[in-house]
C-alpha atoms as a PDB file:
ATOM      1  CA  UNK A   1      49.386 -32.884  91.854  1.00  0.00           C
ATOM      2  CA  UNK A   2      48.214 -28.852  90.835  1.00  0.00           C
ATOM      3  CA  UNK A   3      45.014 -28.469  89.310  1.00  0.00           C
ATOM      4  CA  UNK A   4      45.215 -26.759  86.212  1.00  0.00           C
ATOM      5  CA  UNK A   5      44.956 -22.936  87.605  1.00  0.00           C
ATOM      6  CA  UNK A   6      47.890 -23.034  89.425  1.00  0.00           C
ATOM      7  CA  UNK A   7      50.007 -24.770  86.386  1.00  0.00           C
ATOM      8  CA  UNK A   8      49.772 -22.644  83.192  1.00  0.00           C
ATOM      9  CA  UNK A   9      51.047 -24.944  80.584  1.00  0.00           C
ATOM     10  CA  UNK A  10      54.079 -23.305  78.512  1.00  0.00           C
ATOM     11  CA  UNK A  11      54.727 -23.615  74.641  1.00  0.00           C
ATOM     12  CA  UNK A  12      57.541 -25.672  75.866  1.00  0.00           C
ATOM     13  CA  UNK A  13      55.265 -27.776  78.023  1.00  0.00           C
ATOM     14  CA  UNK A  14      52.773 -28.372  75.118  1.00  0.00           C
ATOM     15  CA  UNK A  15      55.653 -30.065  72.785  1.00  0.00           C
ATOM     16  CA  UNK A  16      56.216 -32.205  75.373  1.00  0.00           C
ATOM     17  CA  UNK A  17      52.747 -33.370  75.773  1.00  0.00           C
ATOM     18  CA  UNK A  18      52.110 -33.506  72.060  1.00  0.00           C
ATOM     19  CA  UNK A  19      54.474 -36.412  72.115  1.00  0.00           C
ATOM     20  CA  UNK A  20      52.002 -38.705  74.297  1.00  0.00           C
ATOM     21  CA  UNK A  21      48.509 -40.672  72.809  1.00  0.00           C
ATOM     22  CA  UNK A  22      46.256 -38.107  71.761  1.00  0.00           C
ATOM     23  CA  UNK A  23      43.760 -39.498  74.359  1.00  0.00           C
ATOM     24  CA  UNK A  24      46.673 -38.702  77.324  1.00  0.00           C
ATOM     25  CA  UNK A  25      47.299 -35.406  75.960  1.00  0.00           C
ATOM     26  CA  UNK A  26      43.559 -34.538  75.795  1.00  0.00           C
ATOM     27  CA  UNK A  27      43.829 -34.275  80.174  1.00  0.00           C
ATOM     28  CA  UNK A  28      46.684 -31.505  79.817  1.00  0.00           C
ATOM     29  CA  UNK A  29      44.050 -28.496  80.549  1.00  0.00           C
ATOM     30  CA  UNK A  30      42.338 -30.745  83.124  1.00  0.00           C
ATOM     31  CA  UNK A  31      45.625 -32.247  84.840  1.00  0.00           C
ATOM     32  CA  UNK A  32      48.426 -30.168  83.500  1.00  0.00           C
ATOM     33  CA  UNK A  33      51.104 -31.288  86.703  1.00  0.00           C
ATOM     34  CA  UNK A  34      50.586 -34.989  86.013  1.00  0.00           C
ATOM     35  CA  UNK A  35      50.555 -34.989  82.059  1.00  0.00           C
ATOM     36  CA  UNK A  36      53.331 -32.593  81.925  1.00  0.00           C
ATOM     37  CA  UNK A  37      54.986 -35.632  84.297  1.00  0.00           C
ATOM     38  CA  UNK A  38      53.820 -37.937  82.231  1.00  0.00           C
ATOM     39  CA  UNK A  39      55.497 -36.825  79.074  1.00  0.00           C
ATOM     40  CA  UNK A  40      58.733 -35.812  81.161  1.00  0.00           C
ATOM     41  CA  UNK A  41      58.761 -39.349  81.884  1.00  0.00           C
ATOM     42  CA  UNK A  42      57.404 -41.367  78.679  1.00  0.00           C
ATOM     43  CA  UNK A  43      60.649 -42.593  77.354  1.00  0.00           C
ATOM     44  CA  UNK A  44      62.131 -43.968  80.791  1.00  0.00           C
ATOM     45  CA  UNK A  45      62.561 -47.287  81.234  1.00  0.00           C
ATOM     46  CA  UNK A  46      61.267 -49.099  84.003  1.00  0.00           C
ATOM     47  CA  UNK A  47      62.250 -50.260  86.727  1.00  0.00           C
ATOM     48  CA  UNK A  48      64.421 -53.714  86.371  1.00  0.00           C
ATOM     49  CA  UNK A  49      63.414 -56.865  87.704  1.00  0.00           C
ATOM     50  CA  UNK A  50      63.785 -57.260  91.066  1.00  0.00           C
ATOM     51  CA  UNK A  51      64.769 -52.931  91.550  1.00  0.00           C
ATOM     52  CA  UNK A  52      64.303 -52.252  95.696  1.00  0.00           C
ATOM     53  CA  UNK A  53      63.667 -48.867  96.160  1.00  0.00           C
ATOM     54  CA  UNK A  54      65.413 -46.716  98.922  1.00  0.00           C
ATOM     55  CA  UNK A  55      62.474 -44.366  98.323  1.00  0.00           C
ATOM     56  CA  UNK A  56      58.628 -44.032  97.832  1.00  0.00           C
ATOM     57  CA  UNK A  57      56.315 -41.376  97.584  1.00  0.00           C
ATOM     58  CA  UNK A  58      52.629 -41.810  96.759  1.00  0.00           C
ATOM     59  CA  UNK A  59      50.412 -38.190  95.856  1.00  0.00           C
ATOM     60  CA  UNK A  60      47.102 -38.276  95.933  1.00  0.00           C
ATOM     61  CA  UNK A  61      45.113 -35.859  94.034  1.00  0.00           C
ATOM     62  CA  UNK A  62      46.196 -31.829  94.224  1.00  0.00           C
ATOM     63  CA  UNK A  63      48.227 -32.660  97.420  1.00  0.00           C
ATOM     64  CA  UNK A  64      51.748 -30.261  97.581  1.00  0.00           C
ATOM     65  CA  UNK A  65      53.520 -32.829  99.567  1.00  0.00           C
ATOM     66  CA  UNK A  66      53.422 -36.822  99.683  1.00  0.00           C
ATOM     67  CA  UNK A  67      50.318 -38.891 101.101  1.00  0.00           C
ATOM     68  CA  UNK A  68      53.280 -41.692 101.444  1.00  0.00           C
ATOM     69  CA  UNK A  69      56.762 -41.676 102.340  1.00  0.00           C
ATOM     70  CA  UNK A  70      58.363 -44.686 102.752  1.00  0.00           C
ATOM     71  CA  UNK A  71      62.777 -43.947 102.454  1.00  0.00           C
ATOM     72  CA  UNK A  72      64.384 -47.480 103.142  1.00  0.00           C
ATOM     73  CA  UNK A  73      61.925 -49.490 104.083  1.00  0.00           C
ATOM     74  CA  UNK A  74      60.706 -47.266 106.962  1.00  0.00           C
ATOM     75  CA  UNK A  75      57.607 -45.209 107.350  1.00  0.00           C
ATOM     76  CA  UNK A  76      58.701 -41.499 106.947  1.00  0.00           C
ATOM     77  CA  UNK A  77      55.335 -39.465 106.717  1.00  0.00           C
ATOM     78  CA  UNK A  78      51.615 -40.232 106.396  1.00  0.00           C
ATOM     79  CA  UNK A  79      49.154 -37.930 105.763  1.00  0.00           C
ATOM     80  CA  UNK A  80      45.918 -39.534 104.852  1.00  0.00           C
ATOM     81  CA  UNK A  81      43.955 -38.274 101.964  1.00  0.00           C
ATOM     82  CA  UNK A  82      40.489 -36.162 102.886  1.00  0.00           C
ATOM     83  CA  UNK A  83      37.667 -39.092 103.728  1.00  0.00           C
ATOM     84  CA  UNK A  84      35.013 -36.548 101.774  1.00  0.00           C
ATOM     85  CA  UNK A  85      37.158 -35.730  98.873  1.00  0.00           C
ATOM     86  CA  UNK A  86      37.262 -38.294  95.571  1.00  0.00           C
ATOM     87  CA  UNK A  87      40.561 -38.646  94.946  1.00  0.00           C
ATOM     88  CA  UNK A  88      40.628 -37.736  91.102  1.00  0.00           C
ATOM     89  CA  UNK A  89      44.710 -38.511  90.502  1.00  0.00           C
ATOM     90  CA  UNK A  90      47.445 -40.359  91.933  1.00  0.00           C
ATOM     91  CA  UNK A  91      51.180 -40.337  91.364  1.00  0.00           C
ATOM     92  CA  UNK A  92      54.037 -42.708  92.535  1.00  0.00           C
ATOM     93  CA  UNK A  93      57.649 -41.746  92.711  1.00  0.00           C
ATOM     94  CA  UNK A  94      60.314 -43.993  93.352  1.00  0.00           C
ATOM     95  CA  UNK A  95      63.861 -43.167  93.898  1.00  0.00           C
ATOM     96  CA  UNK A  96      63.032 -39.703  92.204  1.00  0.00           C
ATOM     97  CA  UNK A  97      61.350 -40.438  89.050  1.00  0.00           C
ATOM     98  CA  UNK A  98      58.013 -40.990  88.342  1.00  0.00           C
ATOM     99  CA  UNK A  99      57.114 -44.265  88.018  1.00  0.00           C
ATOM    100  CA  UNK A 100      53.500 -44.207  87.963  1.00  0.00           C
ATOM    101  CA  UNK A 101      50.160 -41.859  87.353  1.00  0.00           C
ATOM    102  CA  UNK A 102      46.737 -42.755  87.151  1.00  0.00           C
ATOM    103  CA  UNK A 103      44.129 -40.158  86.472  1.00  0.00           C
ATOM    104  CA  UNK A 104      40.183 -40.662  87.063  1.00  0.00           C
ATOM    105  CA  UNK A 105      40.620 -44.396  87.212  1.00  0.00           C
ATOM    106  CA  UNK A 106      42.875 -44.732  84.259  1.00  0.00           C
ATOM    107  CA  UNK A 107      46.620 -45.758  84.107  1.00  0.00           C
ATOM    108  CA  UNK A 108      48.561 -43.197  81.911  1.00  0.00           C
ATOM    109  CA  UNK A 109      52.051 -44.177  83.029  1.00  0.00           C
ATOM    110  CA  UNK A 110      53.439 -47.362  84.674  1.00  0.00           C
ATOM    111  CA  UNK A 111      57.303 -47.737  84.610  1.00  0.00           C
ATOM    112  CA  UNK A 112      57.076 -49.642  87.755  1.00  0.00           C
ATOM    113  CA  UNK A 113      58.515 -52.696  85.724  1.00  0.00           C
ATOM    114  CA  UNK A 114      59.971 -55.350  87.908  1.00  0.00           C
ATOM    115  CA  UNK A 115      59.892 -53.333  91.300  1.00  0.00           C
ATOM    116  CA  UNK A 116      59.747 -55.036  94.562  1.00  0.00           C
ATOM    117  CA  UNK A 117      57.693 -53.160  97.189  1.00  0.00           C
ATOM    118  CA  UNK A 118      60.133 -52.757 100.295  1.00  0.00           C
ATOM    119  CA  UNK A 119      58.419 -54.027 103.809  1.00  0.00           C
ATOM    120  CA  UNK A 120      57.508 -51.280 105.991  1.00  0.00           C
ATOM    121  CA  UNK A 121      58.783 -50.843 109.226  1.00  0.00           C
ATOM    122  CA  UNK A 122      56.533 -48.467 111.335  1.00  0.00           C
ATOM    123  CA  UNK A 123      56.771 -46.715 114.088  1.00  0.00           C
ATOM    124  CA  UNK A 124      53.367 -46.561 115.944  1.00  0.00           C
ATOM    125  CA  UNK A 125      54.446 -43.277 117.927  1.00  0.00           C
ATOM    126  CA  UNK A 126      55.947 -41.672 114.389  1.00  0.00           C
ATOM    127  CA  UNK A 127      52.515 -42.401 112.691  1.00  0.00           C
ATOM    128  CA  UNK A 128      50.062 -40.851 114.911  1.00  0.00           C
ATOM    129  CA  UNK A 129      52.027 -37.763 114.435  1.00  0.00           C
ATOM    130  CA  UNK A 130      51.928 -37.829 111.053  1.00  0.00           C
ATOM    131  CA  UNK A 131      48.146 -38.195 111.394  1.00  0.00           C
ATOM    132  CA  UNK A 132      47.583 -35.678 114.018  1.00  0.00           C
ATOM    133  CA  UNK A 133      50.061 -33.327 111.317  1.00  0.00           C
ATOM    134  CA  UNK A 134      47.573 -34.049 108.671  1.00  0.00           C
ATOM    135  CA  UNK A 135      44.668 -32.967 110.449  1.00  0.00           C
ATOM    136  CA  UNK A 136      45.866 -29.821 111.925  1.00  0.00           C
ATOM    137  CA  UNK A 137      47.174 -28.454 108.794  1.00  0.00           C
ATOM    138  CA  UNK A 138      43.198 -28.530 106.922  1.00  0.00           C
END
């Protein structure tokens, strides 16, 4: 979610990590927000079978706030992702915790378990303004 100059890792923060595959904790430097989540979120269990969530949030890349938020099976916010821009991370919370993180392609964390994606209700009014928000905050 932060590239790495805006998230000095701590000594605290590097035990953590230290606990994850060696190959995981080699992106710490490169992708200190999502490792760091990563390792804050190793042990969890996921998700049971069949687990609705009240709430989803996808982040794409270095992005402060969520791409995605879906609370309760409705359409909250969208804020597409830049068109130009490769999208080099993405992170998945549900309910909270962090559920999911893929970095440059690669899965480092799934704890989505036996989740079961809510259907979205949408608002078409609701999610042109989230657009339009998007676009007038670049």
């Amino acid at each position: 979610m932060s590239p790495s100059n805006f998230y000095p890792l701590s000594d605290y923060d590097r035990k953590q990590i230290a606990k994850l595959p060696p190959d995981i904790a080699a992106l710490a430097d490169k992708y200190p927000s999502e490792i760091l989540n990563t390792a804050d979120s190793w042990d969890n269990l996921p998700f049971d079978d069949n687990y609705l969530p009240e709430c989803l949030e996808v982040y794409s890349g270095d992005a402060d706030d969520a791409n995605i938020f879906v609370l309760n099976g409705v359409l909250k916010d969208y804020v597409p992702a830049h068109a130009e821009k490769n999208t080099s991370s993405i992170t998945v919370m549900i309910d909270g915790e962090f559920a999911y993180i893929e970095i440059e392609g690669r899965q480092v964390l799934n704890k989505l378990g036996g989740i079961v994606l809510p259907e979205v209700a949408i608002n078409p009014d609701a999610l042109i303004q989230s657009i339009l928000k998007g676009e007038n905050n670049d």
